[in-house]
PDB file of N, CA and C in Angstrom:
ATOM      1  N   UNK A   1       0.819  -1.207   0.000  1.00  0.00           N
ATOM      2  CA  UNK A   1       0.000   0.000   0.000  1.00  0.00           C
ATOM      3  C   UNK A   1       0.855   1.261   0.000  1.00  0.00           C
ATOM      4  N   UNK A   2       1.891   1.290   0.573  1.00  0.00           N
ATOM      5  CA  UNK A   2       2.141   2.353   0.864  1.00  0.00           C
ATOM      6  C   UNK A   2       3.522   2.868  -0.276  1.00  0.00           C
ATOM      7  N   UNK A   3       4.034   1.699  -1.083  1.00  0.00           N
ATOM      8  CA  UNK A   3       4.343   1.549  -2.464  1.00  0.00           C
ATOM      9  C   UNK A   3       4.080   2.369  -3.194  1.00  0.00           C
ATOM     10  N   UNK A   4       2.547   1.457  -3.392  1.00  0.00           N
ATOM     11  CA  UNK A   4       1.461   2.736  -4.546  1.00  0.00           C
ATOM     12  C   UNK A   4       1.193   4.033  -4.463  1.00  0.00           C
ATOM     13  N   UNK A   5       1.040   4.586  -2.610  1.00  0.00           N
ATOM     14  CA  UNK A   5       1.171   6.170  -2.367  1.00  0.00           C
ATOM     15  C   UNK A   5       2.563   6.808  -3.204  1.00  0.00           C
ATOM     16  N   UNK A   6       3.657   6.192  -3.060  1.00  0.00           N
ATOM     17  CA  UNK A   6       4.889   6.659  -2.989  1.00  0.00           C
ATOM     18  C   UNK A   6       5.283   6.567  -4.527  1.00  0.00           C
ATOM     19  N   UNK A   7       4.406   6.070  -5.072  1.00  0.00           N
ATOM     20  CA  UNK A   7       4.753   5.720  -6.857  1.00  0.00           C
ATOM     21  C   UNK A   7       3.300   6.296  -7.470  1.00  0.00           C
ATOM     22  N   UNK A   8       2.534   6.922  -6.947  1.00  0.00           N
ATOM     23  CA  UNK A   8       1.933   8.301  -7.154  1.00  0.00           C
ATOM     24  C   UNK A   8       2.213   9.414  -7.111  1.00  0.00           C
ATOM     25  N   UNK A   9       3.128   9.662  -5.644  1.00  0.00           N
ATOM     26  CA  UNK A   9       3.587  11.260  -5.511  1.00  0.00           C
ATOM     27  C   UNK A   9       4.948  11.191  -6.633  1.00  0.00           C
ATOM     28  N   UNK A  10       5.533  10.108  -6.464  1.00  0.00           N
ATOM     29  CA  UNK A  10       7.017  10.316  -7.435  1.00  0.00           C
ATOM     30  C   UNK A  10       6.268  10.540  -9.285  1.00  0.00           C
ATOM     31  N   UNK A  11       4.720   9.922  -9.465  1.00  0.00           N
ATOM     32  CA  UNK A  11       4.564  10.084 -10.929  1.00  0.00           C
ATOM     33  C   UNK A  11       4.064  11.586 -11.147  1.00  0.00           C
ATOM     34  N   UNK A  12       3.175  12.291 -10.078  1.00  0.00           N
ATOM     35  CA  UNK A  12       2.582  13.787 -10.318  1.00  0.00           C
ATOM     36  C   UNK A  12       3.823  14.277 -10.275  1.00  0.00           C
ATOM     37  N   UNK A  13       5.411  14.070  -9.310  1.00  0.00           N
ATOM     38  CA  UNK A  13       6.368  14.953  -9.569  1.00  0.00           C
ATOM     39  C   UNK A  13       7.000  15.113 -10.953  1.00  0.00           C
ATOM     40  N   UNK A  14       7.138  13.395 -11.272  1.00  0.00           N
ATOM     41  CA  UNK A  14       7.643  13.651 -12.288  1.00  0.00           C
ATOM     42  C   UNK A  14       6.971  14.417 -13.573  1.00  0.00           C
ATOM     43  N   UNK A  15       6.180  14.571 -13.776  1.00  0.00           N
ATOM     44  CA  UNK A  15       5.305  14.845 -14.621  1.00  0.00           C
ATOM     45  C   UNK A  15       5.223  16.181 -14.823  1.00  0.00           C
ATOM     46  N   UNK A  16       5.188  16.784 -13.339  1.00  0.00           N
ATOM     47  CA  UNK A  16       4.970  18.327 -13.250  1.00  0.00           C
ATOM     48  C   UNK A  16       6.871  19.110 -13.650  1.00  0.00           C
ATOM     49  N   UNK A  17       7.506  17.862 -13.137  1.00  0.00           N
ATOM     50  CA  UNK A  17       9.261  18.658 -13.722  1.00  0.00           C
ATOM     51  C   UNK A  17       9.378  18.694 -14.909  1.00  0.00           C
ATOM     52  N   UNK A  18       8.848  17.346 -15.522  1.00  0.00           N
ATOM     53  CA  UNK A  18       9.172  17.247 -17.555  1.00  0.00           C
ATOM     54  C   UNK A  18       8.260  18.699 -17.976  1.00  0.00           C
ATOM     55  N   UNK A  19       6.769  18.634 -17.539  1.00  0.00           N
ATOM     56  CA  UNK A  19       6.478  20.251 -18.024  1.00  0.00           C
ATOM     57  C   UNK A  19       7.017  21.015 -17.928  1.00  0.00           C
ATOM     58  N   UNK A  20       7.591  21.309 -16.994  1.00  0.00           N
ATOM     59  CA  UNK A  20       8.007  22.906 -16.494  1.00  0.00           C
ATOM     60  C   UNK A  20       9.353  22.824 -17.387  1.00  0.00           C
ATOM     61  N   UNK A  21       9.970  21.678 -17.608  1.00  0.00           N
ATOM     62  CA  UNK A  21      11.058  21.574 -18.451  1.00  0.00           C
ATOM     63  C   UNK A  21      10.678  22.110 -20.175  1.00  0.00           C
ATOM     64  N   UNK A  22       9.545  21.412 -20.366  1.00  0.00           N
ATOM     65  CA  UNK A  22       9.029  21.550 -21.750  1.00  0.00           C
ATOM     66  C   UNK A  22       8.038  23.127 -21.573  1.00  0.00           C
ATOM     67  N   UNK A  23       8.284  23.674 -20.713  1.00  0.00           N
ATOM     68  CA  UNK A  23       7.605  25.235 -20.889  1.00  0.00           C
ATOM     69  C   UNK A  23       8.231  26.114 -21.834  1.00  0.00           C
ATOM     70  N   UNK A  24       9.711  25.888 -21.684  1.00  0.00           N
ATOM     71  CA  UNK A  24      11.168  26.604 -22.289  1.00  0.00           C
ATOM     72  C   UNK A  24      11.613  26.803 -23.533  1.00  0.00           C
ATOM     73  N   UNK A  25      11.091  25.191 -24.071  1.00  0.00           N
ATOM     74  CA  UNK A  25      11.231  24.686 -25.770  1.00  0.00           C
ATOM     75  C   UNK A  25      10.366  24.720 -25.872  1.00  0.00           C
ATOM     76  N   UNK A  26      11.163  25.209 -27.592  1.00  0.00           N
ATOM     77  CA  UNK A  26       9.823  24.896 -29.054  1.00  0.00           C
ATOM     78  C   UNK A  26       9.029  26.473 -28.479  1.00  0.00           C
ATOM     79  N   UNK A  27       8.514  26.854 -28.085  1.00  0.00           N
ATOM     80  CA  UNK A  27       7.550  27.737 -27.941  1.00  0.00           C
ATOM     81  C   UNK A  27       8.187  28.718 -28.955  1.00  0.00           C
ATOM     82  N   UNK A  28       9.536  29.084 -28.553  1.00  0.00           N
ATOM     83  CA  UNK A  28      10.162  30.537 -29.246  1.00  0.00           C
ATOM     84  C   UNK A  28      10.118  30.101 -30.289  1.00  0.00           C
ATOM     85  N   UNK A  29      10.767  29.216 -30.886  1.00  0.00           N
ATOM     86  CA  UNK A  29      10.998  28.180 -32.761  1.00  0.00           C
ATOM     87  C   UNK A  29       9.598  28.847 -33.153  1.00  0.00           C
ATOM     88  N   UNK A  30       8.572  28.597 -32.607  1.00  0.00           N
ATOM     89  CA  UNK A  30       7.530  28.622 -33.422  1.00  0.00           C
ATOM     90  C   UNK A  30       6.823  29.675 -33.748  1.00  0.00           C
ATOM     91  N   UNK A  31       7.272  30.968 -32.976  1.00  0.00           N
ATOM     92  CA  UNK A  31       7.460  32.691 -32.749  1.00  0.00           C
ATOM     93  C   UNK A  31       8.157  33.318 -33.768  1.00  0.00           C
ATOM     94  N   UNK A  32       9.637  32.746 -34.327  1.00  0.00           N
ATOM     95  CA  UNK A  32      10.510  32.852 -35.150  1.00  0.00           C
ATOM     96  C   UNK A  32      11.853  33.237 -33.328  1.00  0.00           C
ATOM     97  N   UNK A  33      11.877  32.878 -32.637  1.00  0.00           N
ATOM     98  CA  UNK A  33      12.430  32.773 -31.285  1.00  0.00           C
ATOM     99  C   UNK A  33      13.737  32.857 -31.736  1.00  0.00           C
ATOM    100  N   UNK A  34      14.797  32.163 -30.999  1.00  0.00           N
ATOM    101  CA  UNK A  34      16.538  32.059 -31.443  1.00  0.00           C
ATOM    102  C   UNK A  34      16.153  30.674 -31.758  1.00  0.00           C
ATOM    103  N   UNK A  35      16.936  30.353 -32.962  1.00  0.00           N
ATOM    104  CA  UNK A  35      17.059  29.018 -33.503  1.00  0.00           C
ATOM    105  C   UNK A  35      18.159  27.827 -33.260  1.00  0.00           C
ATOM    106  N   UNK A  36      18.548  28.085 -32.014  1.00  0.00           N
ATOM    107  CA  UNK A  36      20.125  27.385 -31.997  1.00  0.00           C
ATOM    108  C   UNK A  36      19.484  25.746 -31.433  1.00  0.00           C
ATOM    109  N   UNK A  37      20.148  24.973 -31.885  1.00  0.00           N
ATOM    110  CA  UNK A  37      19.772  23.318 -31.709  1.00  0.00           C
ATOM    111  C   UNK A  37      20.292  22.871 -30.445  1.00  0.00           C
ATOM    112  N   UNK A  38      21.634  23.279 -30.020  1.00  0.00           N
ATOM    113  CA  UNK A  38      21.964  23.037 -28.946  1.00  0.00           C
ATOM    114  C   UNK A  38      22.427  24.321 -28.138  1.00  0.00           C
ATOM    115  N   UNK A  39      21.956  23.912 -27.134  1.00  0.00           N
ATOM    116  CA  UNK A  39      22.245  25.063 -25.776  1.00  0.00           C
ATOM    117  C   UNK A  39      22.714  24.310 -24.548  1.00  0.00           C
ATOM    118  N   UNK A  40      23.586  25.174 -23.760  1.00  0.00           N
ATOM    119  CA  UNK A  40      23.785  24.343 -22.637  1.00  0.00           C
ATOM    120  C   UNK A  40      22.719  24.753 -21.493  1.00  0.00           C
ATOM    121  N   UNK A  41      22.810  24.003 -20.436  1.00  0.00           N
ATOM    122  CA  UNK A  41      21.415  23.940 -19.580  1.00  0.00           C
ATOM    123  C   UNK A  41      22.528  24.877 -18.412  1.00  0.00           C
ATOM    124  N   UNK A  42      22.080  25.702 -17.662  1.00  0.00           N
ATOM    125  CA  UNK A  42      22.716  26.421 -16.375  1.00  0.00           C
ATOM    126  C   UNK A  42      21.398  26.930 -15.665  1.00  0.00           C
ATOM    127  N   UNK A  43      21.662  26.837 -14.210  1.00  0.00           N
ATOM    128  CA  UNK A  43      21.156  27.341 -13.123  1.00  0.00           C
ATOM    129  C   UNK A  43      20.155  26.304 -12.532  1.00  0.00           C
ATOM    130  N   UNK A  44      18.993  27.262 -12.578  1.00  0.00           N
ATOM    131  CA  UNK A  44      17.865  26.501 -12.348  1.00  0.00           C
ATOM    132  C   UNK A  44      17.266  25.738 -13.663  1.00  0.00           C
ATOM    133  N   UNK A  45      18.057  25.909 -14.569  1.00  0.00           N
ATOM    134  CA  UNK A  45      17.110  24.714 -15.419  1.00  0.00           C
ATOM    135  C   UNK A  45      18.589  23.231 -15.753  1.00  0.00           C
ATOM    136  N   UNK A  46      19.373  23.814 -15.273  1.00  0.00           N
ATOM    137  CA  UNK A  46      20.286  22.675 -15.265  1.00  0.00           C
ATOM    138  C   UNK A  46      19.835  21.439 -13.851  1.00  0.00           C
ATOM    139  N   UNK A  47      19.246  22.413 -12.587  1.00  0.00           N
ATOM    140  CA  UNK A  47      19.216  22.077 -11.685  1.00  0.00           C
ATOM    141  C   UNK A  47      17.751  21.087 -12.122  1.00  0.00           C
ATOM    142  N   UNK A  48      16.769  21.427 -12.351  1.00  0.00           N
ATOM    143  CA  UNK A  48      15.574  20.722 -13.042  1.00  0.00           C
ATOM    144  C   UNK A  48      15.671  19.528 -13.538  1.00  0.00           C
ATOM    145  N   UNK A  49      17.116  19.781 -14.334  1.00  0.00           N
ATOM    146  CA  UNK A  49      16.852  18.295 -15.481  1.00  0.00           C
ATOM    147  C   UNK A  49      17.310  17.548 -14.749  1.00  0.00           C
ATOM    148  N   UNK A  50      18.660  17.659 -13.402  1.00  0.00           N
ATOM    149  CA  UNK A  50      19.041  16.913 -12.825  1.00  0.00           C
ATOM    150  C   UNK A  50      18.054  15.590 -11.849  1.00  0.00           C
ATOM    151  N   UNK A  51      16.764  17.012 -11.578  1.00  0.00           N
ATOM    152  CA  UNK A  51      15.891  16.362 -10.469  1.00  0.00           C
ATOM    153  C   UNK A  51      15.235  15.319 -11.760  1.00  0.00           C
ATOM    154  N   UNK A  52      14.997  16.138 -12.641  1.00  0.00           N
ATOM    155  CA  UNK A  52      13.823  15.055 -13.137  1.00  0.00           C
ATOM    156  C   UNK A  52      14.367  13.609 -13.381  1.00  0.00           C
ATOM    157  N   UNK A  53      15.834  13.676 -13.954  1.00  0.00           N
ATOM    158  CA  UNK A  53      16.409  12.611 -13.939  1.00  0.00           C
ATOM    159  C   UNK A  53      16.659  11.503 -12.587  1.00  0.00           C
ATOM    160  N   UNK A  54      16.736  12.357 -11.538  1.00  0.00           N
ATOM    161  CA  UNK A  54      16.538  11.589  -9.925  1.00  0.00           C
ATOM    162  C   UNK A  54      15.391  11.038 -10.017  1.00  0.00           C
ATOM    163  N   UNK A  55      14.092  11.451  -9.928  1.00  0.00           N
ATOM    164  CA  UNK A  55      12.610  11.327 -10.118  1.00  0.00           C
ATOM    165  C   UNK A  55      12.561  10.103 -10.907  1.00  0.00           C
ATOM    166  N   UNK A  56      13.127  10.497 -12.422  1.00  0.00           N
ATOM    167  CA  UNK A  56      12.727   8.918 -13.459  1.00  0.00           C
ATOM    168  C   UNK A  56      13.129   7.718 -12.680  1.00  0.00           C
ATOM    169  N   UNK A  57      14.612   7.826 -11.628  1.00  0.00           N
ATOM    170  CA  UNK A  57      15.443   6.939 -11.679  1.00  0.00           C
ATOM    171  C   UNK A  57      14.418   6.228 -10.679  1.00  0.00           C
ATOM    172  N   UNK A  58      14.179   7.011  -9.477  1.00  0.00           N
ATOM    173  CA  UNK A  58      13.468   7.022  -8.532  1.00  0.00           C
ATOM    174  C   UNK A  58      11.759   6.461  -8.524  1.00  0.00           C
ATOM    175  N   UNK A  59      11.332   6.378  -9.579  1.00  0.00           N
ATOM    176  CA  UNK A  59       9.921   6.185  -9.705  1.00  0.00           C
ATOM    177  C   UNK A  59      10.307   4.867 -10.582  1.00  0.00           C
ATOM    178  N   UNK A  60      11.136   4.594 -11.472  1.00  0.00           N
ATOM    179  CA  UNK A  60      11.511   2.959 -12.012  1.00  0.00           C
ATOM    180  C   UNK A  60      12.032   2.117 -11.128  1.00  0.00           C
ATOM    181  N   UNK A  61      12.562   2.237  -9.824  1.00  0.00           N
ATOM    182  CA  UNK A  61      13.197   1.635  -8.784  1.00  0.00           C
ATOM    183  C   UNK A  61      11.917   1.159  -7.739  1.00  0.00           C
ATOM    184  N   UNK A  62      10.799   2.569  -7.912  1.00  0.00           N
ATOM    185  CA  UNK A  62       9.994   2.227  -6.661  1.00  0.00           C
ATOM    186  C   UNK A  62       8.873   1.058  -7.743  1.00  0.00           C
ATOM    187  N   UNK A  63       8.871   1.500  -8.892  1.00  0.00           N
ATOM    188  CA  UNK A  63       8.118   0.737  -9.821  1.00  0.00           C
ATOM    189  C   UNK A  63       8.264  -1.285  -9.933  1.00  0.00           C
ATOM    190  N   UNK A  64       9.337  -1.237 -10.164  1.00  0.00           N
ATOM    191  CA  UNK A  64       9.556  -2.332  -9.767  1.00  0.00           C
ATOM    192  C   UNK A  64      10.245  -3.305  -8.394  1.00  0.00           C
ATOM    193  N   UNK A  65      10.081  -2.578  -7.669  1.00  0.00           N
ATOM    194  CA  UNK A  65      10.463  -2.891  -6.208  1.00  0.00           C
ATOM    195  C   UNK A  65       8.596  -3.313  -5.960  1.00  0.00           C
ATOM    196  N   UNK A  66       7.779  -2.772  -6.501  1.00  0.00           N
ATOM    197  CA  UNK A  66       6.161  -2.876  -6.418  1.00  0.00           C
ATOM    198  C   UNK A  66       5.735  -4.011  -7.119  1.00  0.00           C
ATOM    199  N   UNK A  67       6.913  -4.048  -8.511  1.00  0.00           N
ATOM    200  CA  UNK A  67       6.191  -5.249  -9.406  1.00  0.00           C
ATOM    201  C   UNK A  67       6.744  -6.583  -9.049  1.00  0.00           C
ATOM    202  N   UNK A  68       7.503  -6.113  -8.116  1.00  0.00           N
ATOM    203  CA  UNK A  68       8.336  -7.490  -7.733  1.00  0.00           C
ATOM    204  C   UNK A  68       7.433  -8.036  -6.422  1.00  0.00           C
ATOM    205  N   UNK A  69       7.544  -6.741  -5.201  1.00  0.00           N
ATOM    206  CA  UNK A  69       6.738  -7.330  -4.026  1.00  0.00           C
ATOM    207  C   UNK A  69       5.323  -7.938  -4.653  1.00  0.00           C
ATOM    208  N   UNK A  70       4.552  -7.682  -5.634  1.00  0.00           N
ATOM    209  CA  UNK A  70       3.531  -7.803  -5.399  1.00  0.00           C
ATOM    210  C   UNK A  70       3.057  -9.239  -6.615  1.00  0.00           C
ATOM    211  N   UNK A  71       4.239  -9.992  -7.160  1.00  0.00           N
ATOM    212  CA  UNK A  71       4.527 -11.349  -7.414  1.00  0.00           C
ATOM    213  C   UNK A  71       4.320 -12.060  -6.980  1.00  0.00           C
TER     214      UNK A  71
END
């Protein structure tokens, strides 16, 4: 039970970081924005991708730690 709480709050987090990540891109491209393909990530949005990447790692670990207990 308390699995499934914990692999709920880790899926609304993750979910709400990939947006806020995807707030940034594509919007300007489609404005006529700056066109550069690659950029490097700094500050708080370097800090973002880091979490979201904790989060993925974190919600596939609790994911199957769930699909396993519950075998």
């Amino acid at each position: 039970m308390i699995l499934n709480i914990i692999q709920i709050v880790l899926a609304a987090l993750l979910a709400t970081a990939i947006l806020l990540q995807a707030r940034g891109s594509g919007v300007g491209l489609a404005f006529g924005g700056d066109g550069n393909v690659y950029r490097t990530r700094r500050g708080v949005e370097k800090k973002l991708h880091v979490f979201t990447i904790v989060l993925a790692i974190l919600f596939f670990g609790v994911a199957l730690v769930n699909a396993l207990y519950n075998f």
